[in-house]
Protein backbone atom coordinates (compact mmCIF):
# COMPACT_ATOMS: atom_id res chain seq x y z
CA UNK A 1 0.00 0.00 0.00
CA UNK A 2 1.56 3.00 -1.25
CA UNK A 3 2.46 5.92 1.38
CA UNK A 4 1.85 3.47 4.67
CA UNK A 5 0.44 0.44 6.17
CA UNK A 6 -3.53 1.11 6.24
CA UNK A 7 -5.71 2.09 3.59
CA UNK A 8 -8.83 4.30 3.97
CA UNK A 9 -11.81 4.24 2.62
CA UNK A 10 -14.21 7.55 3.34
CA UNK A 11 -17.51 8.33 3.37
CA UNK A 12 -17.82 6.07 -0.01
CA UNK A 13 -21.25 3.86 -1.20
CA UNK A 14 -20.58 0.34 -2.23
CA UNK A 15 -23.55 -1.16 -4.20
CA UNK A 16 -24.49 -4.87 -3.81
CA UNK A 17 -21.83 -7.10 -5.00
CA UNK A 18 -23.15 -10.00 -7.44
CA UNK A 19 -21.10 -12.15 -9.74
CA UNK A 20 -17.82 -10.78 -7.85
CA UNK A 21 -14.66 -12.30 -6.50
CA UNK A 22 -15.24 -10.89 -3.40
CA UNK A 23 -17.89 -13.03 -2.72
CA UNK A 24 -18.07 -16.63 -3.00
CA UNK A 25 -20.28 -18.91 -4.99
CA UNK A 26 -22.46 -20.89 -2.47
CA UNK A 27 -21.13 -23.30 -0.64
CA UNK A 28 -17.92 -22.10 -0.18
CA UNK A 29 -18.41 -20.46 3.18
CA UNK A 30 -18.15 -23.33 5.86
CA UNK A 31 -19.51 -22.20 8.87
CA UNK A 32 -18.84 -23.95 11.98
CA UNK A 33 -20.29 -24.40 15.25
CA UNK A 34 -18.06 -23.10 18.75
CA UNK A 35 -17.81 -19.26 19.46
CA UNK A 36 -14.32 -18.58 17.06
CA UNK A 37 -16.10 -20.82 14.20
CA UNK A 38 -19.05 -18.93 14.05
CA UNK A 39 -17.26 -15.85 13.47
CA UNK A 40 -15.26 -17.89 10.97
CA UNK A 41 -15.05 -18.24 6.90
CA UNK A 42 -13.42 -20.29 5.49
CA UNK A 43 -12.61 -20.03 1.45
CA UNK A 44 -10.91 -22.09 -0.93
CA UNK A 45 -9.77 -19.46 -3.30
CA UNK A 46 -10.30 -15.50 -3.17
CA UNK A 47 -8.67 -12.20 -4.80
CA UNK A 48 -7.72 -10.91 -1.06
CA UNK A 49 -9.12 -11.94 1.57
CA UNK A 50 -9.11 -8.36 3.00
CA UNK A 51 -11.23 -7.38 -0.20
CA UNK A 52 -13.42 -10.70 1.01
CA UNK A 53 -14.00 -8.76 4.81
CA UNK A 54 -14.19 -5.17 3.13
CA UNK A 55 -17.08 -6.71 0.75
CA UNK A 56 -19.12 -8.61 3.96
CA UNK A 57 -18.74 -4.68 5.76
CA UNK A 58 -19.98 -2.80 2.87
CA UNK A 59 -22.80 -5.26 2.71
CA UNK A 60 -23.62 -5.37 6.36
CA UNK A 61 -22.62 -8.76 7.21
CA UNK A 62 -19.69 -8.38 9.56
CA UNK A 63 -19.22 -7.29 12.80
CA UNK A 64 -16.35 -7.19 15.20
CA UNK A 65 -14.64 -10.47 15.18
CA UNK A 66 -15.33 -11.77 11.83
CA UNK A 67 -12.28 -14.06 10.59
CA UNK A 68 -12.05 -14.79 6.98
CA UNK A 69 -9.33 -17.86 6.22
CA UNK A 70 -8.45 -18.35 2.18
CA UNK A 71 -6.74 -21.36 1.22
CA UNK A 72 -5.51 -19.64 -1.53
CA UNK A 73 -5.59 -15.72 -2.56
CA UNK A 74 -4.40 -14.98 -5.89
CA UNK A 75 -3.74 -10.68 -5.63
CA UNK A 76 -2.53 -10.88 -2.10
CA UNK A 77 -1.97 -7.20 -0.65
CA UNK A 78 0.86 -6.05 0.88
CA UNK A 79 2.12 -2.58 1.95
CA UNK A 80 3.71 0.09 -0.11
CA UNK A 81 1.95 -1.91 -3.49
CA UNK A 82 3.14 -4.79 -3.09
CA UNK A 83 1.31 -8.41 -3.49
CA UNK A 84 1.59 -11.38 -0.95
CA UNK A 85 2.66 -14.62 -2.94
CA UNK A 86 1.63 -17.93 -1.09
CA UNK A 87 1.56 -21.36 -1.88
CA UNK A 88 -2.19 -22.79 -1.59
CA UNK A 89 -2.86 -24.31 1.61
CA UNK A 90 0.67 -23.71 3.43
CA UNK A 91 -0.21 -20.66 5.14
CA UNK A 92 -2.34 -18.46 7.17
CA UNK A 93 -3.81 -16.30 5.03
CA UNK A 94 -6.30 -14.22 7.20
CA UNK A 95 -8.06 -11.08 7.72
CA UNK A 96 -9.84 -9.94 11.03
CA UNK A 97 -12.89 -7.45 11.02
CA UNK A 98 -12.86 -5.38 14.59
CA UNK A 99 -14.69 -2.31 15.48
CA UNK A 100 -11.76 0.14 17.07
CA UNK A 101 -14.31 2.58 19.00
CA UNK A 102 -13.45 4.32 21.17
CA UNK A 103 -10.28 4.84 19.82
CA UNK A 104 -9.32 7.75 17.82
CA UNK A 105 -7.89 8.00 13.90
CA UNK A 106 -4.74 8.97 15.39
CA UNK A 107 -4.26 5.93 16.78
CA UNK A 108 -3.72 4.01 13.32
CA UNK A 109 -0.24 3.55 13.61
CA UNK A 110 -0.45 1.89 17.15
CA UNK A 111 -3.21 -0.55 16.06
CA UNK A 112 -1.09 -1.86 13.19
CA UNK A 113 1.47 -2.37 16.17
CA UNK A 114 -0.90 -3.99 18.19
CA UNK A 115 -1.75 -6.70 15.26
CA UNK A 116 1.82 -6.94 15.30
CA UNK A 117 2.91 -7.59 19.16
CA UNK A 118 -0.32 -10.12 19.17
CA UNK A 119 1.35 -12.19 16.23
CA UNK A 120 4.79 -11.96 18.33
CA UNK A 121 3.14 -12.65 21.74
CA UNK A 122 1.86 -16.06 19.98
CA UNK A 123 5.46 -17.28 18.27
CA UNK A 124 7.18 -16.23 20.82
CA UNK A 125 5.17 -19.57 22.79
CA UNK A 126 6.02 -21.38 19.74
CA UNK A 127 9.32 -20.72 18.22
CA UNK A 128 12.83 -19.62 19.13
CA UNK A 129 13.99 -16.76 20.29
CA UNK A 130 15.18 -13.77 17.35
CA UNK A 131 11.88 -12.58 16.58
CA UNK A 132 10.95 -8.71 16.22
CA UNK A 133 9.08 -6.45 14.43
CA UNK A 134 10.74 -4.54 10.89
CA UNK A 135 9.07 -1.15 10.47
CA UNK A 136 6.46 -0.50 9.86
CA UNK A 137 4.92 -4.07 10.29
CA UNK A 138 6.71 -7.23 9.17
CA UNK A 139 7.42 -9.65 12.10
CA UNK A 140 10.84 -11.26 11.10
CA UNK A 141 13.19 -14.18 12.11
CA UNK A 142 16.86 -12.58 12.30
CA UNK A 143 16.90 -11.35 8.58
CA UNK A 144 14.02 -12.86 6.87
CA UNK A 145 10.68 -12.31 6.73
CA UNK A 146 7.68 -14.62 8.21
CA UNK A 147 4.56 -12.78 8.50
CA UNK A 148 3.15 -9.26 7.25
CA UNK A 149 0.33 -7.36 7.68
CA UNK A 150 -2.09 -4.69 6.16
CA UNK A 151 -4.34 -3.27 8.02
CA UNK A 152 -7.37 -1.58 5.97
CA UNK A 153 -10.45 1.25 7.32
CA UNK A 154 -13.84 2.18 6.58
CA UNK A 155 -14.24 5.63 8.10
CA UNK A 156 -17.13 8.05 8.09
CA UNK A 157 -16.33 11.76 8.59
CA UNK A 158 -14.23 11.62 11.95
CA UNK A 159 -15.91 8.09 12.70
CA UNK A 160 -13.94 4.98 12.64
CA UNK A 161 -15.91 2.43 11.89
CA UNK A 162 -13.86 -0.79 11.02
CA UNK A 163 -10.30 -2.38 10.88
CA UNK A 164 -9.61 -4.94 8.38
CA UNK A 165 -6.54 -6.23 9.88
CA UNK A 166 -4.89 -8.40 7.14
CA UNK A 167 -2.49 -11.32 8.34
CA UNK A 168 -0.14 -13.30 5.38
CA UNK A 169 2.32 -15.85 7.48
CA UNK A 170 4.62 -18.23 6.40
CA UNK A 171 3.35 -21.57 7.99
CA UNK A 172 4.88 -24.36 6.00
CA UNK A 173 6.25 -23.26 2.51
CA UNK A 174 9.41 -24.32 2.34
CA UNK A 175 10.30 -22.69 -0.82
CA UNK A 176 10.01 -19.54 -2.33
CA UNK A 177 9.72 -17.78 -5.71
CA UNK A 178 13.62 -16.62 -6.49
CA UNK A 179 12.49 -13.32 -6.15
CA UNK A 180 11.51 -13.08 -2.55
CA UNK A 181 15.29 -13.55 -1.03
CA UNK A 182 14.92 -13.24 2.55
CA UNK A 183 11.69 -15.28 3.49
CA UNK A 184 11.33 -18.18 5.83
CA UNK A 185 8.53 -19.99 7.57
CA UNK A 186 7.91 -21.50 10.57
CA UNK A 187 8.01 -24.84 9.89
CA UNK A 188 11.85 -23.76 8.18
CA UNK A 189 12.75 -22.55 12.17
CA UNK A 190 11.23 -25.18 14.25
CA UNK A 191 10.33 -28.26 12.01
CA UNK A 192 7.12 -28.80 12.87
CA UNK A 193 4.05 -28.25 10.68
CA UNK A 194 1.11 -26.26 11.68
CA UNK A 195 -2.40 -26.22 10.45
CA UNK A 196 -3.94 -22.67 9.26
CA UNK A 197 -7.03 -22.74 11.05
CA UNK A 198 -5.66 -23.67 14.76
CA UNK A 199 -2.71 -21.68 13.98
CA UNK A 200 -5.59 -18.73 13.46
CA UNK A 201 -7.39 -19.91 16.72
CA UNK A 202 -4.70 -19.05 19.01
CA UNK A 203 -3.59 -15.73 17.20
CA UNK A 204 -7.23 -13.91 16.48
CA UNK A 205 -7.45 -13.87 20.49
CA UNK A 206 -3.58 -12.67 20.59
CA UNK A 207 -4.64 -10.07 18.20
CA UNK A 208 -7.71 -8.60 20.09
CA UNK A 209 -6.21 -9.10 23.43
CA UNK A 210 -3.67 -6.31 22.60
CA UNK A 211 -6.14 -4.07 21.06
CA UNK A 212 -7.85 -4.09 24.22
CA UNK A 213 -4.96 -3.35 25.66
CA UNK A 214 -4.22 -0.18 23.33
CA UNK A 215 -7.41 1.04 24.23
CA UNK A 216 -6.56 1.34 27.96
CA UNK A 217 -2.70 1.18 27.60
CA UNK A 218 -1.59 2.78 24.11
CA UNK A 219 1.60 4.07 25.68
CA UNK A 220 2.57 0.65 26.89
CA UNK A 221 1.79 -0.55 23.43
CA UNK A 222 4.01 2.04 21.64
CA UNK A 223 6.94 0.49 24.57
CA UNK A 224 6.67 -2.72 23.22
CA UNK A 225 6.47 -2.16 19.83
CA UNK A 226 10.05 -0.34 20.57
CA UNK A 227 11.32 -2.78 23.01
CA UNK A 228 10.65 -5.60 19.77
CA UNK A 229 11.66 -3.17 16.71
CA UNK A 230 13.90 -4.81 14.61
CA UNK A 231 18.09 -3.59 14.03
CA UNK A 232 17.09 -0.87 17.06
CA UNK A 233 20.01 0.79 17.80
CA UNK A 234 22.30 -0.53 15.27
CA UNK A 235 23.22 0.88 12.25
CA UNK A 236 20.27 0.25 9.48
CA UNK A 237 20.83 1.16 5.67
CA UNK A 238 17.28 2.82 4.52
CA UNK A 239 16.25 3.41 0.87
CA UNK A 240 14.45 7.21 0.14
CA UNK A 241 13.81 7.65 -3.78
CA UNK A 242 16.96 6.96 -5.74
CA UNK A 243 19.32 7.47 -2.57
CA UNK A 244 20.52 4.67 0.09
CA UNK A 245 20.82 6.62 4.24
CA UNK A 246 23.09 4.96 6.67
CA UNK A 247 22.23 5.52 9.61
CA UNK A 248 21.73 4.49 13.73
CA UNK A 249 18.32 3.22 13.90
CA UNK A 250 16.59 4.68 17.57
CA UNK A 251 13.25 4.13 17.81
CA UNK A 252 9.69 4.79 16.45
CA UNK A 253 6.85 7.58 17.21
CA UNK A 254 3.35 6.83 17.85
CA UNK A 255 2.43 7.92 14.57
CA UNK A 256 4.36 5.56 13.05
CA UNK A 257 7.08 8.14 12.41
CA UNK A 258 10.83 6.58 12.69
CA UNK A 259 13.49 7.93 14.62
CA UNK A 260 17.11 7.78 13.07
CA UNK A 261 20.24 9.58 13.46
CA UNK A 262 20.05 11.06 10.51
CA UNK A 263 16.63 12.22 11.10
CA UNK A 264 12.87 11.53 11.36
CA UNK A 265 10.78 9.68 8.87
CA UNK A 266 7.19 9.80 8.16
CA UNK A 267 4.89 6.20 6.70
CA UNK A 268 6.26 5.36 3.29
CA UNK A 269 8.89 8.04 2.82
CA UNK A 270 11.97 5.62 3.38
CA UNK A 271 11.64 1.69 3.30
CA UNK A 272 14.50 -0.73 4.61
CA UNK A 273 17.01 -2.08 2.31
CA UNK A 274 17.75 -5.72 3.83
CA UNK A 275 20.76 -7.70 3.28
CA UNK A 276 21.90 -5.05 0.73
């Protein structure tokens, strides 16, 4: 997503989908039966599965909670433009629909951090130890990548309504298109194999257990999203435009600003350049 992490969408009419992607054919929704599964969907195949939760929204069929699971997406979103590439069935490949009031529009950066410290607080249980959190929102393994996020709005004048908060994680693929250099799964760092939809039962309650936490605690929030940043205080080289910065990396703002040596940042003005 170009310029930051969330996308907005304001004060904007969506007609009735029919004969779309972003909804499936019937059948394809399995509903289930215990308190997660009936705030679960599951799909076999979907555009984005964030498109998928946006649709149910604009249609009035979510509410806070909602968990859509896709098998297999085939335009994946990721930040700054980019797509998420995952092999069918290996993955989690989730979005979560929650309803952020009270909290304020200001508070955008800190809830993509909050997706982010639930995904660590739950692979942190699991995994090894060398896990953080790359700016703005990539959880990492040392220097390669294992999860992102994308976190997507529906506001109404000052009103936010909804969070979309999109989840891509490498479960089990255990390889990758030449391309993407620097990603790894979990099943690459511990061996074991994990299956999407209890992987997504212990993580949606991660996930919503720090956003109640942000809205009571959003300093303590910002603290751990610092305490977990990834290369913090070592020297990080960033990419702005055409030009490389080397710099000392210090720390992040709760706007999602980030705090360098060199200087301060804003969303989407610099990216980092990893094992450049």
């Amino acid at each position: 997503m170009k310029g930051g992490d969330y996308c907005n969408h304001s004060n904007i009419k969506f007609a009735k989908v029919k004969n779309s992607n972003l909804l499936p054919d019937p059948g394809m929704e399995k509903p289930n039966g215990t308190t997660f599964d009936n705030q679960l969907i599951e799909l076999d195949s979907v555009d984005s599965t964030n498109n998928y939760a946006m649709a149910r929204i604009h249609e009035g069929l979510a509410s806070d909670g909602l968990v859509c699971l896709a098998r297999h997406q085939w335009a994946g979103k990721g930040q700054r433009g980019k797509t998420w590439q995952s092999e069918p069935g290996q993955n989690l490949i989730m979005s979560l629909v929650i309803e952020p009031a009270p909290l304020v529009l200001s508070r955008q950066f800190l809830f993509s951090a909050a997706v982010a410290l639930g995904i660590m607080d739950l692979i942190l249980t699991i995994g090894p130890d060398h896990w953080s959190i790359k700016w703005p929102n990539d959880i990492y393994w040392d220097d390669r990548k294992t999860a992102g996020i994308l976190v997507e709005n529906v506001i109404r004048g000052n009103s936010w309504l909804y969070a979309v908060a999109g989840v891509g994680m490498n479960l089990n693929q255990e390889s990758f298109p030449a391309e993407i250099r620097n990603a790894i799964s979990l099943k690459q760092i511990t061996g074991k194999h994990y299956d999407p939809v209890l992987f997504a039962r212990e993580l949606v309650p991660a996930i919503q257990n720090r956003i109640s936490e942000l809205r009571d605690q959003p300093d303590q929030i910002l603290k751990d999203f610092n305490e977990n940043l990834y290369r913090r205080n070592q020297t990080v080289l960033l990419k702005k435009g055409n030009d490389f910065i080397e710099t000392l990396l210090k720390g992040v703002n709760g706007d999602g600003s980030l705090q360098t040596e060199y200087g301060e940042f804003a969303l989407g003005e610099v990216e980092f350049t990893v094992g450049r």
